[in-house]
Protein backbone atom coordinates (compact mmCIF):
# COMPACT_ATOMS: atom_id res chain seq x y z
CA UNK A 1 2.77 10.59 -15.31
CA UNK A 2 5.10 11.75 -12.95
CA UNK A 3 4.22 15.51 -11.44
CA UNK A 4 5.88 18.20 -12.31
CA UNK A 5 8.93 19.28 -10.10
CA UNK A 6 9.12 15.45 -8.83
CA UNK A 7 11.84 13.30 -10.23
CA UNK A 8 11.12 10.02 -8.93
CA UNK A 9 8.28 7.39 -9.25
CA UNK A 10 6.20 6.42 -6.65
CA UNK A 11 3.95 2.81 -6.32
CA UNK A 12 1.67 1.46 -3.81
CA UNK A 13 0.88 -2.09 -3.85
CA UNK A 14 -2.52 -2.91 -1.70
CA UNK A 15 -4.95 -5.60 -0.75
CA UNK A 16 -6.53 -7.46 1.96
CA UNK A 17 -4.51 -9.63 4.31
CA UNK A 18 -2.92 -12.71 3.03
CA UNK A 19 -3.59 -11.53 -0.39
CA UNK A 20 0.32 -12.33 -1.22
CA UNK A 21 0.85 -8.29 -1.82
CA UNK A 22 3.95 -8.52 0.83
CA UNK A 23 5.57 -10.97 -1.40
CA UNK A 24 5.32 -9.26 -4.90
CA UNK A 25 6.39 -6.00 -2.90
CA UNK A 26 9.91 -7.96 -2.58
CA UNK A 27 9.75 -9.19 -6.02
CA UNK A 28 9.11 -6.42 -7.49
CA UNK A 29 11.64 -4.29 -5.94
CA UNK A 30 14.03 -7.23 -6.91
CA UNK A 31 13.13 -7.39 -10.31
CA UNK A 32 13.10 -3.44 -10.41
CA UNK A 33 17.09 -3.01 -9.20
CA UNK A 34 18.32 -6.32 -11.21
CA UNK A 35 17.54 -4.29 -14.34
CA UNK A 36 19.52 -1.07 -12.69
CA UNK A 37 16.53 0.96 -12.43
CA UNK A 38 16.65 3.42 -8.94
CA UNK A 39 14.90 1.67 -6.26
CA UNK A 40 15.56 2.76 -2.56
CA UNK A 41 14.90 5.97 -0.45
CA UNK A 42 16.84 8.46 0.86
CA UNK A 43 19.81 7.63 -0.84
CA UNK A 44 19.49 4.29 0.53
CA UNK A 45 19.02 1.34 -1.99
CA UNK A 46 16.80 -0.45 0.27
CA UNK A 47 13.96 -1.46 -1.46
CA UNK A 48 10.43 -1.33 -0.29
CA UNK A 49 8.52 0.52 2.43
CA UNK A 50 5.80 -1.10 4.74
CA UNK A 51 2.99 0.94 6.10
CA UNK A 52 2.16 1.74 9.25
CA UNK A 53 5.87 1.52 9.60
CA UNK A 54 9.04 3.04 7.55
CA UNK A 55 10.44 5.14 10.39
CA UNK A 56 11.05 4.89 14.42
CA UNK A 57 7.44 6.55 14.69
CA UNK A 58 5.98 4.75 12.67
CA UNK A 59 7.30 1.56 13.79
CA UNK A 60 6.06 1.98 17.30
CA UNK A 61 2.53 3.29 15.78
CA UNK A 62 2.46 0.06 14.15
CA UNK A 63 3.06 -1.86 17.80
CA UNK A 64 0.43 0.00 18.98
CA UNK A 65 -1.84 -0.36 16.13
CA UNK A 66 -1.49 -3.52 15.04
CA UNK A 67 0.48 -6.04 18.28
CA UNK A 68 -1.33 -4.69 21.42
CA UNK A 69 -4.48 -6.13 22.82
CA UNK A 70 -6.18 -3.28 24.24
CA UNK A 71 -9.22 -1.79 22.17
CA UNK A 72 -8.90 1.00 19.67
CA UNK A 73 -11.60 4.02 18.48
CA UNK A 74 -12.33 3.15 14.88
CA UNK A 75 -11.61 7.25 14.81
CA UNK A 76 -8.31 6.65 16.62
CA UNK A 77 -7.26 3.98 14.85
CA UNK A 78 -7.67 5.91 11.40
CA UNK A 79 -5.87 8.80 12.94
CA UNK A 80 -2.84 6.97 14.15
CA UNK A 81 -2.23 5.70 10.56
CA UNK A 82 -2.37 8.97 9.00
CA UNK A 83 0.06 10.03 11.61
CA UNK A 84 2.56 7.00 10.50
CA UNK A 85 1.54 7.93 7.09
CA UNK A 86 2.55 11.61 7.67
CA UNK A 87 5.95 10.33 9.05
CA UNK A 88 6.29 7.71 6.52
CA UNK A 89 6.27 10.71 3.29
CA UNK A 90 7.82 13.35 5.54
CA UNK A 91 11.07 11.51 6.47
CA UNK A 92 11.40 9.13 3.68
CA UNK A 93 9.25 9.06 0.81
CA UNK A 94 9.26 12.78 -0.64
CA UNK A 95 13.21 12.94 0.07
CA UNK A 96 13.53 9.86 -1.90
CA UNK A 97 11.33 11.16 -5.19
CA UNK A 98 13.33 14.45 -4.25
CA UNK A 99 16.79 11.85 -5.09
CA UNK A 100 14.85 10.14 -8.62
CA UNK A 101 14.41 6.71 -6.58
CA UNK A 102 11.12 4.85 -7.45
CA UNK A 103 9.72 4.36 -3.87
CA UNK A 104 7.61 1.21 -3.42
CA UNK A 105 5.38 1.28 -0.24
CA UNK A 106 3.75 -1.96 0.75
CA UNK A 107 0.10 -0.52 1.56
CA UNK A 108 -1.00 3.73 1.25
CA UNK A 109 -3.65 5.78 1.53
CA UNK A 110 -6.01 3.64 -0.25
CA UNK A 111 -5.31 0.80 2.56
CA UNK A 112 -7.07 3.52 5.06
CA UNK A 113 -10.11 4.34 2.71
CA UNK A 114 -10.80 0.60 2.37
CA UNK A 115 -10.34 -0.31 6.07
CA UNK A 116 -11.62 2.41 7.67
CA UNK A 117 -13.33 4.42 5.48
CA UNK A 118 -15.52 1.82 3.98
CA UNK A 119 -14.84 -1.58 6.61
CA UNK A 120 -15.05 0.74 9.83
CA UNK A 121 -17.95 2.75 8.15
CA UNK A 122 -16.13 5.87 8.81
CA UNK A 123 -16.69 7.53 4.98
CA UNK A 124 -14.45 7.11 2.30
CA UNK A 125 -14.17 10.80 1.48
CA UNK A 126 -13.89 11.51 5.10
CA UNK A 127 -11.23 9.77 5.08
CA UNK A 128 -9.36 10.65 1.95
CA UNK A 129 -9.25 14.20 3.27
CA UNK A 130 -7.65 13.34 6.47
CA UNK A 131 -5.22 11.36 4.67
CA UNK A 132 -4.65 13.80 1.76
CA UNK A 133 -4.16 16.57 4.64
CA UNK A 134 -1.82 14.56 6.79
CA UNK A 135 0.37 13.80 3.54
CA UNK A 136 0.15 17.31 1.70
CA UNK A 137 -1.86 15.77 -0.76
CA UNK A 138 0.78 13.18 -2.24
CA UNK A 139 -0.69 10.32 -4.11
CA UNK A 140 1.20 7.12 -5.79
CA UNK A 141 1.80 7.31 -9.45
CA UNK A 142 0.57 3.80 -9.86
CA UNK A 143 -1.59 1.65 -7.49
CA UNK A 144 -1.40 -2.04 -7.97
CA UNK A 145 -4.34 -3.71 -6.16
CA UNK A 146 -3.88 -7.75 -5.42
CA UNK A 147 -7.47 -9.08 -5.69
CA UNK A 148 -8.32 -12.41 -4.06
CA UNK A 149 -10.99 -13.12 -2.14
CA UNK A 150 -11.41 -13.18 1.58
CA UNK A 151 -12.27 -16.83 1.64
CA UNK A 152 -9.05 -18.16 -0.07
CA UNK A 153 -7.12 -15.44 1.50
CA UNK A 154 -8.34 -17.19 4.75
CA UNK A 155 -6.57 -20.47 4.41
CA UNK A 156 -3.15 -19.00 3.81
CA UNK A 157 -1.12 -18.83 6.41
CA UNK A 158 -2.54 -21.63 8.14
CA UNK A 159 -5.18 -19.64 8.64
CA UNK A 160 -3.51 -18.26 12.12
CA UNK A 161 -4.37 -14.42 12.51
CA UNK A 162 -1.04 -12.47 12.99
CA UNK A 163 -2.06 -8.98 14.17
CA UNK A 164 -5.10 -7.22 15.40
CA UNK A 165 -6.68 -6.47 12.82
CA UNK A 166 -6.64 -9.82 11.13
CA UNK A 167 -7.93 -11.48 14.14
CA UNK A 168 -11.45 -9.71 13.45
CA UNK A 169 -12.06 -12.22 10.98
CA UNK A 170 -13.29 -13.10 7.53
CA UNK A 171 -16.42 -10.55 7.67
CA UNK A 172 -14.01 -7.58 8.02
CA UNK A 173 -12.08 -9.02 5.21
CA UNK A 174 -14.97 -9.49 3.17
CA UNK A 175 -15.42 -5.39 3.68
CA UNK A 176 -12.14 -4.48 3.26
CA UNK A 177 -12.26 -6.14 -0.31
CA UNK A 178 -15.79 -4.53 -0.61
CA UNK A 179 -14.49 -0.70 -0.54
CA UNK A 180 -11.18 -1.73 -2.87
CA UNK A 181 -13.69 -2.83 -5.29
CA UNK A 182 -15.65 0.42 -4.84
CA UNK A 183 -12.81 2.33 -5.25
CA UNK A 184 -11.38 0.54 -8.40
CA UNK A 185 -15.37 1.01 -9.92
CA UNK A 186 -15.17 4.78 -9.23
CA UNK A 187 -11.01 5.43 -10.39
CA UNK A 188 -10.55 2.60 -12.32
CA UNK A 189 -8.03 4.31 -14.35
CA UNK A 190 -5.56 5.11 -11.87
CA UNK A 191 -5.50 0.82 -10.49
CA UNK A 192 -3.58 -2.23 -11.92
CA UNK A 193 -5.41 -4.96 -10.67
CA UNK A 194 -4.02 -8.40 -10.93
CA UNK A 195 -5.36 -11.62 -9.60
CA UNK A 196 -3.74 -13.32 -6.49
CA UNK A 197 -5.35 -16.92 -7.28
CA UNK A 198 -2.40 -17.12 -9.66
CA UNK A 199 0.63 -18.54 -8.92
CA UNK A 200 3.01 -16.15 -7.29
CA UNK A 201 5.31 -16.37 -10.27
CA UNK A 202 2.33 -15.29 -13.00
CA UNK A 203 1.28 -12.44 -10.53
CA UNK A 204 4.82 -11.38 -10.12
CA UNK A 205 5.42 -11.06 -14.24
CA UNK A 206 2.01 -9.61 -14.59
CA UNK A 207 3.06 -6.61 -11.78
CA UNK A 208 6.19 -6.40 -13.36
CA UNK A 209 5.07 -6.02 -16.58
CA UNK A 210 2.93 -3.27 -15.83
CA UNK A 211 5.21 -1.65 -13.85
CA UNK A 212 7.31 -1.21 -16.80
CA UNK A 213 5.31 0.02 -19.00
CA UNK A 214 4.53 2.94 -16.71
CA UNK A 215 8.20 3.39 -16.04
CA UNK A 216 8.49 3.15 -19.90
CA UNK A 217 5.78 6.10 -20.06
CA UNK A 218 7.09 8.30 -17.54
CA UNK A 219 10.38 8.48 -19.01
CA UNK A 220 9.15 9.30 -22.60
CA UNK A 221 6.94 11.97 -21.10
């Protein structure tokens, strides 16, 4: 349900890399606007947001983080996404709930607590309170999680690693998908978790259909 004093509708789609999220991101969005529902940001009908990214800063913190070779803190590295996180819902995405858009943001906060809080070992609720401080405390309305397994997730791509992060490997992977599926066992409630083995077509209708029926919700409440 959407907060009180917010007009618009906000989704995060997550997942471990290759896991096809990207993709149903765009279809989504597409499928969102063809049936003249308010997608954009900041008056903008652009569609989706990508994190780290979404604004000038957060562009270049994504360089940094994710397309340079030098070595990076696990502590710094968690730090410099909140910061492009911070950015990301200062600039773009509270305006745009401020304007009734439904803002769709291609990885959030829950990207962080499985990376780094659980994959780096840094502590999920350590974590979460960074993030939840550097973003005034704004969560998604919904949070659809694309589950597929490190090891298929693997061969996609042709299996070549395009940024930092995925050239660390299948075993960070394999944690990464560890602390979504600790966080989906502890807030199940608040996840729509759809399977990425299936074709990109069935996971798209499956997203979308969920994705309505929230809409569908929010609007009645």
């Amino acid at each position: 349900m959407t907060p009180p004093g917010r007009a618009g509708f906000f989704i995060a789609v997550e997942g471990i890399d290759r896991c096809g999220k990207s993709t149903q991101v765009e279809l989504l969005c597409a499928a969102l606007v063809s049936q003249g529902l308010p997608v954009g940001y900041a008056g903008v009908p652009r569609g989706s947001l990508r994190e780290p990214g979404g604004t000038p800063t957060g562009e270049a913190l994504r360089d940094l983080l994710l397309h340079r070779r030098q070595p990076i803190d696990s502590w710094t590295e968690a730090l410099l996404y909140a910061a492009a996180r911070a950015q990301l819902v200062a600039d773009v995405i509270r305006p745009s709930l401020a304007e009734g858009q439904i803002v769709i943001c291609d990885r959030y906060i829950d990207s962080s607590l499985a990376y780094q809080g659980h994959a780096r070992n840094l502590g999920i609720d350590r974590v979460r309170d960074l993030n939840l401080w550097a973003t005034g405390g704004l969560l998604p309305d919904l949070t659809v999680l694309v589950e597929l397994s490190p090891e298929l997730a693997a061969t996609r791509a042709g299996g070549v690693a395009a940024d930092r992060i995925e050239r660390e490997g299948l075993e960070l992977q394999r944690r990464v998908a560890e602390g979504y599926a600790l966080l989906v066992a502890a807030e199940r409630q608040r996840f729509v978790v759809v399977d990425g083995s299936a074709a990109v077509v069935e996971v798209a209708a499956a997203i979308q259909r969920r994705v309505l029926e929230a809409l569908e919700v929010t609007c009645v409440r």
